[in-house]
Protein backbone atom coordinates (compact mmCIF):
# COMPACT_ATOMS: atom_id res chain seq x y z
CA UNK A 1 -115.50 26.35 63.54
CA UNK A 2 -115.63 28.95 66.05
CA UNK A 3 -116.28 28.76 70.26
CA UNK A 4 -116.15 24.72 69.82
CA UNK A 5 -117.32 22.20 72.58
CA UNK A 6 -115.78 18.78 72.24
CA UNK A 7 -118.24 15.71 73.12
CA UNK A 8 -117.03 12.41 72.65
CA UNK A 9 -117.45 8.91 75.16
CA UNK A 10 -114.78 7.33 77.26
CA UNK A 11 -114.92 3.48 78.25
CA UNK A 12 -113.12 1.96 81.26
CA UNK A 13 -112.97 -1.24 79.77
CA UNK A 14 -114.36 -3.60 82.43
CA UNK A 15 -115.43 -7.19 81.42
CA UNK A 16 -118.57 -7.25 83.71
CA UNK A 17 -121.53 -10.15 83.78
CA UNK A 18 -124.55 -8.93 81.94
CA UNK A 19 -127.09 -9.46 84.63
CA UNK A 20 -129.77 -10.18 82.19
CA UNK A 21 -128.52 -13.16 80.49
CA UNK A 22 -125.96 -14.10 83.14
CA UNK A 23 -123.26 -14.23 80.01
CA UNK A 24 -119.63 -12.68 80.15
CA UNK A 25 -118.12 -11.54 76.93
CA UNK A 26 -113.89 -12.95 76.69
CA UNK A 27 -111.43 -10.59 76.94
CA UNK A 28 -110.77 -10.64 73.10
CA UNK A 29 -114.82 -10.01 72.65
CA UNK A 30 -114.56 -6.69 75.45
CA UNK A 31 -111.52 -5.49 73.27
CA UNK A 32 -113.24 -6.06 69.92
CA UNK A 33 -116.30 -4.17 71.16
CA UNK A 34 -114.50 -1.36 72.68
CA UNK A 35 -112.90 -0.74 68.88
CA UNK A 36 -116.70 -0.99 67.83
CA UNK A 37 -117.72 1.96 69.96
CA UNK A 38 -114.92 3.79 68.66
CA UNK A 39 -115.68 3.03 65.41
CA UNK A 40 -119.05 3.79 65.94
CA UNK A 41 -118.24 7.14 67.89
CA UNK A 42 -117.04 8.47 64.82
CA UNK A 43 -119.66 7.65 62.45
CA UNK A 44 -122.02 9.36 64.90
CA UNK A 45 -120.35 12.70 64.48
CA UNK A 46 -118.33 12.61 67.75
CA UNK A 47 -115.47 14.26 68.41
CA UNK A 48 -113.34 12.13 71.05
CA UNK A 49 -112.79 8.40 72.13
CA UNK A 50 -110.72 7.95 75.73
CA UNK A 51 -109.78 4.25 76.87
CA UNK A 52 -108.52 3.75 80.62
CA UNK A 53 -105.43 2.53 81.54
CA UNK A 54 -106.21 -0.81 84.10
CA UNK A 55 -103.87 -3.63 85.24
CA UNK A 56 -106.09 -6.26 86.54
CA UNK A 57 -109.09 -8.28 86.00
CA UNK A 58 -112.09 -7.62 85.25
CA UNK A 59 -110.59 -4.94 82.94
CA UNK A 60 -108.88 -5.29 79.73
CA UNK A 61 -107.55 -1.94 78.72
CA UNK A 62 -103.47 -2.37 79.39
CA UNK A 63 -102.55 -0.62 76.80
CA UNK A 64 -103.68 2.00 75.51
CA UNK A 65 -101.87 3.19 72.53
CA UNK A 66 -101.73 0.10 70.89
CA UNK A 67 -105.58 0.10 71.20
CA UNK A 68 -105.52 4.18 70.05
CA UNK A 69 -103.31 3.25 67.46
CA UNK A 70 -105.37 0.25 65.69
CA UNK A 71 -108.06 2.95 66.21
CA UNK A 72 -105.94 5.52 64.44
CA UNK A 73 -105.90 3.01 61.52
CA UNK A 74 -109.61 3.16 60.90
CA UNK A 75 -110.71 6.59 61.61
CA UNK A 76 -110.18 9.85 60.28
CA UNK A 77 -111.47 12.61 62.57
CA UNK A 78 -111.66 11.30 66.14
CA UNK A 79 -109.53 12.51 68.57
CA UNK A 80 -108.11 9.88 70.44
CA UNK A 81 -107.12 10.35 74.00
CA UNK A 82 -107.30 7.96 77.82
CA UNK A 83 -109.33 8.51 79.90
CA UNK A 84 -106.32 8.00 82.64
CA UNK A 85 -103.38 7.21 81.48
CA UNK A 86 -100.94 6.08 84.66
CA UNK A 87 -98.96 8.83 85.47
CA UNK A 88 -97.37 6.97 89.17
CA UNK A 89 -96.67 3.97 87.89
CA UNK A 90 -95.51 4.42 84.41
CA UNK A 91 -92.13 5.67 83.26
CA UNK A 92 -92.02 9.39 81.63
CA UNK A 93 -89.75 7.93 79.29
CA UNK A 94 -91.95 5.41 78.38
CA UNK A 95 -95.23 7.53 78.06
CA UNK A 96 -93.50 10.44 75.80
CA UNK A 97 -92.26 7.90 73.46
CA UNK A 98 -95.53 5.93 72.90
CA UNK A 99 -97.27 9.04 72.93
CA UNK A 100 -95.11 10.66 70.53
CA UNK A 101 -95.17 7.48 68.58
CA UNK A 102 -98.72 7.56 68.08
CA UNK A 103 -99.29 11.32 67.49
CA UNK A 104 -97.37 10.42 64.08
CA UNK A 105 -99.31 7.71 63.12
CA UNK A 106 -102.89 9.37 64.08
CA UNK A 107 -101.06 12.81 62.37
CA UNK A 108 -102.02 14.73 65.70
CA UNK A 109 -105.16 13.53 66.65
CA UNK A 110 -103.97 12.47 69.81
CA UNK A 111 -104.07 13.47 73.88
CA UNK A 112 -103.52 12.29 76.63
CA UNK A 113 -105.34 12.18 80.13
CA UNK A 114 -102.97 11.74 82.83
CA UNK A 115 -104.71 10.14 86.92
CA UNK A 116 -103.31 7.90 89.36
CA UNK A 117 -106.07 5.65 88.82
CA UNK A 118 -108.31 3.55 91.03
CA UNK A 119 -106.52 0.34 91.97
CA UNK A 120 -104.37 0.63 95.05
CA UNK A 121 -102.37 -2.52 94.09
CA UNK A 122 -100.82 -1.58 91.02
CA UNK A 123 -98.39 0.30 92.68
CA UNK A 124 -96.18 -2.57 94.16
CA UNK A 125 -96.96 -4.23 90.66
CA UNK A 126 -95.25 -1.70 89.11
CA UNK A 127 -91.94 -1.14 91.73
CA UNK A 128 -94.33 2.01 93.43
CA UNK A 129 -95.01 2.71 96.51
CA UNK A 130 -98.60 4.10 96.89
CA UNK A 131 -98.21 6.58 99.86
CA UNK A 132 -95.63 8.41 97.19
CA UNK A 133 -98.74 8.90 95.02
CA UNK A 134 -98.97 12.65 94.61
CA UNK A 135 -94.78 12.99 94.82
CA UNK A 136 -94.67 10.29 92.07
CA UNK A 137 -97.52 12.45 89.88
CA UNK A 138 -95.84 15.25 90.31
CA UNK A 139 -92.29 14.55 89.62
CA UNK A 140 -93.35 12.38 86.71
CA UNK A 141 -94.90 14.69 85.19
CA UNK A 142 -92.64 17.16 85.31
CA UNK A 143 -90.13 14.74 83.22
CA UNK A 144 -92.74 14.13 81.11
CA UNK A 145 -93.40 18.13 80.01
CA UNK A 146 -89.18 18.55 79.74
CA UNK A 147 -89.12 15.19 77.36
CA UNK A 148 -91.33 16.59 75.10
CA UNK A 149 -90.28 20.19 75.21
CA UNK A 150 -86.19 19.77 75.23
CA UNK A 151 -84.20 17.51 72.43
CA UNK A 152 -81.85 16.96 75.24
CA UNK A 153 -82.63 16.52 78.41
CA UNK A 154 -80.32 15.91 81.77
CA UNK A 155 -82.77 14.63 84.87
CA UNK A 156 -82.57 13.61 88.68
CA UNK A 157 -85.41 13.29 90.85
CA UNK A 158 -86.71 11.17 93.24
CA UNK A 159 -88.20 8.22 91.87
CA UNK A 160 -86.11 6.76 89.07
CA UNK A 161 -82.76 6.49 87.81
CA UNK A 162 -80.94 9.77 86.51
CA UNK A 163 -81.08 10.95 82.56
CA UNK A 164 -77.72 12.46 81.13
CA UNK A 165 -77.90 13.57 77.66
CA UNK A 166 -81.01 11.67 76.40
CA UNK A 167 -83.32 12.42 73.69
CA UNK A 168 -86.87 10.98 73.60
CA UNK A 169 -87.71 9.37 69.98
CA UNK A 170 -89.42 10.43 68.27
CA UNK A 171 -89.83 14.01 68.71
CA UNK A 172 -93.61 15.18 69.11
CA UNK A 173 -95.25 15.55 65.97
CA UNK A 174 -94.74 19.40 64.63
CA UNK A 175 -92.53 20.23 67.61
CA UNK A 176 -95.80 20.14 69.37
CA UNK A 177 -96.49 17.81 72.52
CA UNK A 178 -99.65 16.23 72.40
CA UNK A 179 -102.23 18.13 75.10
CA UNK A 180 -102.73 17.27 78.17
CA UNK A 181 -105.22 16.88 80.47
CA UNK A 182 -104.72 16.02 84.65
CA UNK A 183 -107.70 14.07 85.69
CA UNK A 184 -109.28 13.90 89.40
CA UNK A 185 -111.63 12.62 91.49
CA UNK A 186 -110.84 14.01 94.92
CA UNK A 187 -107.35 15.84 94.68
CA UNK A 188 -106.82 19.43 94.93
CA UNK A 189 -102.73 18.86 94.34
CA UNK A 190 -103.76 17.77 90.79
CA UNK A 191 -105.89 20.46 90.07
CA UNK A 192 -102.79 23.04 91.25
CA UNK A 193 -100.48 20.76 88.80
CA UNK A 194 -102.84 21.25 85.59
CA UNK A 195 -102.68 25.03 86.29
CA UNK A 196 -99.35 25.52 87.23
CA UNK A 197 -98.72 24.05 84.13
CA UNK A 198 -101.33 25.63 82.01
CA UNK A 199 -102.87 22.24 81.03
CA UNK A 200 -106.40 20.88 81.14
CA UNK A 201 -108.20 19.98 84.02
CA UNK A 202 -110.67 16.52 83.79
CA UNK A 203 -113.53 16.46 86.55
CA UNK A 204 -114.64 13.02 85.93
CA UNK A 205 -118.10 14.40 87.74
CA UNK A 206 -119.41 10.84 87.92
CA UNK A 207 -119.47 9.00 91.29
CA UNK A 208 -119.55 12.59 93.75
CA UNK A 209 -121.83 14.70 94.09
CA UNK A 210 -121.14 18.29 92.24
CA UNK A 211 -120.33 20.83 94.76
CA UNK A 212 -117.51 18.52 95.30
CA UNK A 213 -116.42 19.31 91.51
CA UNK A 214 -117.29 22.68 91.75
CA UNK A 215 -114.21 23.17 94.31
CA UNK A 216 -111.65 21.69 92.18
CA UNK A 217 -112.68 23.42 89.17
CA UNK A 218 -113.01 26.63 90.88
CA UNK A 219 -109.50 25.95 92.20
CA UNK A 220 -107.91 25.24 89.35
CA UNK A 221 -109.35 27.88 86.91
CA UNK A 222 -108.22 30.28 89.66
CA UNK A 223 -104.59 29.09 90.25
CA UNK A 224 -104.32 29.02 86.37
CA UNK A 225 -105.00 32.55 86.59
CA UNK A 226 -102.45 33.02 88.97
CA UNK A 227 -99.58 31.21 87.26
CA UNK A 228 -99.94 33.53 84.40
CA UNK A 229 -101.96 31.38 81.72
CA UNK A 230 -104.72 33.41 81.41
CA UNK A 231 -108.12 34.62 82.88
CA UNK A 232 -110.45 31.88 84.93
CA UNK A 233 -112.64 31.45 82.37
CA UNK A 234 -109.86 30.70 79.77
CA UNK A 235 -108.73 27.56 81.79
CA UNK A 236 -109.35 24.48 79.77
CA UNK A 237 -111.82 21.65 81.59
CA UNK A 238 -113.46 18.64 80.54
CA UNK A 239 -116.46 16.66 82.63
CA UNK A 240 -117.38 13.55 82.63
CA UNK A 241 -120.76 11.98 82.64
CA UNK A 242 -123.13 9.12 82.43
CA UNK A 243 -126.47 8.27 80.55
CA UNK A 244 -128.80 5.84 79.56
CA UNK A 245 -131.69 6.35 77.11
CA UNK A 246 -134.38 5.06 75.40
CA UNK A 247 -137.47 7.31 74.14
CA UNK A 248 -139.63 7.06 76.90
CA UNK A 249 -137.63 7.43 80.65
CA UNK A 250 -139.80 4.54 81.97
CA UNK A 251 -137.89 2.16 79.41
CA UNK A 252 -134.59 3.48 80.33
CA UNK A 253 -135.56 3.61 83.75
CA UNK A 254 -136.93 -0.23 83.70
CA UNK A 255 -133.68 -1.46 81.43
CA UNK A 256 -131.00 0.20 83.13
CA UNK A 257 -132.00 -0.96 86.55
CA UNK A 258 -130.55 -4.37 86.74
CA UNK A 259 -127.07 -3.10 85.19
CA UNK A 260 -127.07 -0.24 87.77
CA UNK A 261 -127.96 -2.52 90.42
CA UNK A 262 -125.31 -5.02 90.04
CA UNK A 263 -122.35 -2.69 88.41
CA UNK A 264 -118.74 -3.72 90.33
CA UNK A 265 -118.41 0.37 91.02
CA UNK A 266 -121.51 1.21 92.31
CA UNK A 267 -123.97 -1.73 92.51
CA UNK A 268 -125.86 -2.72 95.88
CA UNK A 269 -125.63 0.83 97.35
CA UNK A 270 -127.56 3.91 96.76
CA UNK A 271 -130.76 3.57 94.53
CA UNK A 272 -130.85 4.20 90.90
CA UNK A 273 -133.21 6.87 91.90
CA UNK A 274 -131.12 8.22 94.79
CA UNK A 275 -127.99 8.27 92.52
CA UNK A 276 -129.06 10.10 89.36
CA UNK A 277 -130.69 12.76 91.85
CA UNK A 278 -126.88 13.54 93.56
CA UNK A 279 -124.80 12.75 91.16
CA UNK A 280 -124.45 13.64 87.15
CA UNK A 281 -125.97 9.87 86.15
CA UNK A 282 -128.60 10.43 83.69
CA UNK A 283 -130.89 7.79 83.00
CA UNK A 284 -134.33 8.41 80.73
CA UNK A 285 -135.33 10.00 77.42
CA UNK A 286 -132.66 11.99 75.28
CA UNK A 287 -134.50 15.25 75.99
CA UNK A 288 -133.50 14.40 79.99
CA UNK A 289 -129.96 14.43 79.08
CA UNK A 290 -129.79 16.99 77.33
CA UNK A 291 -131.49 19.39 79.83
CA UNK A 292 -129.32 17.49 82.61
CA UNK A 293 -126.25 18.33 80.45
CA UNK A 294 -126.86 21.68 79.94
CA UNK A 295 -126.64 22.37 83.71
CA UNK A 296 -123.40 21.82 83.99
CA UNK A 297 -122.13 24.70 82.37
CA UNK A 298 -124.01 26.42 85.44
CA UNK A 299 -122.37 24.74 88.07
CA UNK A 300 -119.05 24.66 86.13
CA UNK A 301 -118.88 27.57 83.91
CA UNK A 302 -117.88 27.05 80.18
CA UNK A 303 -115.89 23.95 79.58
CA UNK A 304 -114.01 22.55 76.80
CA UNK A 305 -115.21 18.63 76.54
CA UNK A 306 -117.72 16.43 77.90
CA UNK A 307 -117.24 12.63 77.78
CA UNK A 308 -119.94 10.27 78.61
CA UNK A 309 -119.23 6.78 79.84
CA UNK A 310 -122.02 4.71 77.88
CA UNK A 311 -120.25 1.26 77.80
CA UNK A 312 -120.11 -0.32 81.49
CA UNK A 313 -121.51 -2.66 83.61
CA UNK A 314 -121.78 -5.45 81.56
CA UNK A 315 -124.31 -3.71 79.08
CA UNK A 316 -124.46 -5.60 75.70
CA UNK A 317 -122.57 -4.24 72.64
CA UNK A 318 -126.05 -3.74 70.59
CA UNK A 319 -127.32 -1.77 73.04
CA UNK A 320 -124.46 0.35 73.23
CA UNK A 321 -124.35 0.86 69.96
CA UNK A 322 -127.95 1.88 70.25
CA UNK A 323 -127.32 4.35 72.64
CA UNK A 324 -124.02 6.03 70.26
CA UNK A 325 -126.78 6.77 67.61
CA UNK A 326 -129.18 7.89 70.32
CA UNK A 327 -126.66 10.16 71.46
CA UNK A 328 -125.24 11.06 67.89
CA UNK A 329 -128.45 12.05 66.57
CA UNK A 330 -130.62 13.21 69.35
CA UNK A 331 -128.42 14.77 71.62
CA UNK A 332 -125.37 16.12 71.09
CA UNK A 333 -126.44 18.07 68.22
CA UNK A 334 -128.77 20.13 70.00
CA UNK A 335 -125.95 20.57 73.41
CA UNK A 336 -123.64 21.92 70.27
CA UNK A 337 -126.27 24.73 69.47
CA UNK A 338 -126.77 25.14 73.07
CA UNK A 339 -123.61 25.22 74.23
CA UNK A 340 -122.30 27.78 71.93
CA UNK A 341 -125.15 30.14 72.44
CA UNK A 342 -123.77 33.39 74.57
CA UNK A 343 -120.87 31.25 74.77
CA UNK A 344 -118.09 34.40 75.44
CA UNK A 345 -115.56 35.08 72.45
CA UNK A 346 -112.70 34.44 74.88
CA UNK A 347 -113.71 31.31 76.18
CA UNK A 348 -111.24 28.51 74.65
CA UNK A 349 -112.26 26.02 72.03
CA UNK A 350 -111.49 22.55 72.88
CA UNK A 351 -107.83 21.38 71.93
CA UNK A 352 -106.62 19.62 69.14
CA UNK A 353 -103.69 19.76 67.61
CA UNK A 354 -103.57 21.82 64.62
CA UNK A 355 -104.57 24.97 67.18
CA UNK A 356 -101.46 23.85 69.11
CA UNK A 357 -99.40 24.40 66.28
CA UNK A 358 -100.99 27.20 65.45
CA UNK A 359 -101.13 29.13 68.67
CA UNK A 360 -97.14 28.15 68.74
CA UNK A 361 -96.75 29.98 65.57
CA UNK A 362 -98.61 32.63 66.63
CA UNK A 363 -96.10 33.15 69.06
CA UNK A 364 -98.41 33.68 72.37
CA UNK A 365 -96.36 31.69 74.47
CA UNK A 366 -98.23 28.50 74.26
CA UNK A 367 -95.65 26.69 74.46
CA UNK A 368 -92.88 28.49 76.65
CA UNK A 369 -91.94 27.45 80.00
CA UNK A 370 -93.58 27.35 82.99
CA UNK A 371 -93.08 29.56 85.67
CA UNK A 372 -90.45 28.64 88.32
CA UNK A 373 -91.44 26.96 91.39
CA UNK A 374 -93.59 24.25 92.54
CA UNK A 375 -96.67 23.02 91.45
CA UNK A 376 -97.50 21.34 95.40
C-alpha cells in the first residue's frame, strides 16, 4: 500500500462512574473491556491500539506489555503501541527488555510511545524526583536508543547506577528496535529529542487548543530537518483526537453531555459546546468527524497516525463498541481516500516494522547513529 495513514484508538484506562446509571465497572471488568476494544479495533479494519501507562487509581493500565502481549495473542494485524509509556520513572533496562520481549511474540507489530505522563506523584513512587523530569527523559532515553542499537553496552549518567559490559535480552526482533514515538502536551525539549533523534513526534491535540500544537510540530519537523533526517515534511507525527457519534449530532450531542460534564479530566469547566469549538473534541454525526478530521492535515501538514480516544469517562462498553463500528465503517474509510489524495510521494507512510527492516536493508541510514551532541 502506498502513501499510508495509520488510524487506530488509544484508551487511558480510567475506571470512571457512568453518570447515567451511577454504576462503576471493577478493575478486572475496565481491563476486560479495554481487551474488547482492542479486539474490536481490529475487526473494524483499524490499524493501531495504544494503552497508557498509569500508577494510581482510578486507572488500571500498569502494565502495558503484559496487556499488549495478551492482545498480541488474539490479533493478527494491529499494531500495538502506548499511548505513554513512562520514560522518567521507568528503567531503560527494563523498557528495552519488555519491549524487545514483546516485539517477538507480536513478530514486530509493536511501538512504543514514550511521555512523562500526567501524575506528579509517581515520581517519588518510583525513587524520581519530578523537577529532574526533562533530565530524566532525556538521559533515559538516550540508554534506551544505545540498548537496542549496541549488543554491548558500557553506561554512566546521571540518574541510575552504571552499566559495564551488559547486553539487553533479547535482542530487538530483526536487529530492528521497535519505533518510537516522543509524546507531548506542552514541551518543546521533547519535540527537539524526537528530532534529534529522527523519531516520531505524538501531539496528543486533545485538551489545548491547536495553535498550541501547531508550534511543537512546526518545531520539531524543522529541527528534524536540521539534524540531518530529512526534509520537514518527511518528519514522522501522529495526533490525537476525540469523538462521539451517533447519526444525527443532536443524539450525540444529548448522550455525550452528561459523560463530558462529569469526566475526572475535564468535567465542570468549559461547556461541551465551548470545548469542541477550541479544541479537536468532536462530538455529532460521522460526517462531522470526518470533515473535523480532515482539517488537521491543514493546521498540521501531512501526518503519519491519528488515534482517537473513544473509551473514557465512564462511557459503557456497548456503546463503545458502537462507536468502533461507527468509526470502522463510516469514517475512517472515507479519511483513508481523503487523506491520500495529493498526498506528496515523499511524504512518509506510517511505521511498522517490516519498513524498518526494510529501509535498514536498503541501507539509507535508518538506522545509523545520531549525530553528536545534545538533544536539550
Amino acid at each position: 500500500m502506498v502513501n499510508t495513514m495509520q488510524f487506530g484508538i488509544f484508551t487511558v484506562g480510567d475506571v470512571t462512574t457512568d453518570p447515567t446509571t451511577g454504576r462503576t465497572p471493577s478493575e478486572r471488568e475496565r481491563i476486560k473491556a479495554m481487551v474488547a476494544i482492542a479486539l474490536k479495533a481490529e475487526e473494524v479494519g483499524l490499524d493501531v491500539f495504544a494503552t497508557g501507562e498509569h500508577h494510581n487509581p482510578p486507572f488500571v493500565p500498569s502494565s502495558p506489555t503484559t496487556m499488549l502481549g495478551y492482545i498480541a495473542a488474539r490479533t493478527e494485524r494491529l499494531i500495538l503501541s502506548t499511548a505513554t509509556t513512562l520514560i522518567t520513572t521507568n528503567d531503560p533496562v527494563k523498557i528495552a527488555e519488555d519491549f524487545a520481549m514483546l516485539q517477538h511474540l507480536a513478530d514486530g507489530r509493536v511501538d512504543l510511545m514514550l511521555g512523562r505522563g500526567n501524575t506528579g506523584p509517581v515520581y517519588p513512587w518510583f525513587g524520581k524526583d519530578i523537577r529532574q523530569g526533562i533530565p530524566l527523559a532525556i538521559e533515559n532515553y538516550a540508554l534506551l536508543h544505545e540498548l537496542w542499537r549496541k549488543d554491548v553496552v558500557d553506561w554512566e549518567g546521571r540518574f541510575r547506577t552504571p552499566l559495564q559490559s551488559f547486553t539487553s535480552t533479547p535482542r530487538p526482533l530483526d536487529g530492528v528496535a521497535p519505533f518510537v514515538w516522543h509524546g507531548s502536551i506542552r514541551s518543546p525539549e521533547i519535540a527537539e529529542q524526537a528530532a534529534y533523534y529522527g523519531d516520531g513526534f505524538f501531539a496528543n491535540n486533545i485538551f489545548w487548543p491547536k495553535e498550541h500544537f501547531i508550534r511543537l510540530i512546526e518545531l520539531y519537523r524543522e529541527r528534524f530537518a536540521h539534524y540531518g533526517h530529512g526534509t520537514p515534511e518527511q518528519a514522522v507525527v501522529g495526533l490525537g483526537g476525540q469523538v462521539f457519534m451517533r447519526k444525527n449530532s443532536q443524539d450525540a450531542v444529548r448522550e455525550f453531555r452528561p459523560y463530558f460534564d462529569n469526566a475526572p479530566v475535564y468535567g465542570h469547566g468549559p461547556s461541551l459546546e465551548e470545548f469542541t469549538d477550541q479544541t479537536p473534541l468532536t462530538v455529532g454525526s460521522p460526517q462531522e468527524v470526518i470533515d473535523k478530521t480532515l482539517t488537521f492535515r491543514e493546521s498540521f501538514g501531512d501526518y503519519q497516525r491519528q488515534l482517537f480516544l473513544m473509551d473514557h469517562a465512564g462511557l459503557p462498553l456497548s456503546t463503545v463498541l458502537e462507536q468502533l463500528d461507527i468509526l470502522g465503517e463510516e469514517v475512517v474509510p472515507v479519511l483513508r481516500k481523503e487523506f491520500a489524495s495529493g498526498r506528496p510521494s515523499q511524504v512518509p507512510d506510517g511505521p511498522t516494522h517490516a519498513a524498518l527492516v526494510a529501509r535498514r536493508d536498503a541501507g539509507d541510514g535508518t538506522e545509523s547513529p545520531v549525530p553528536a551532541g545534545s538533544p536539550a
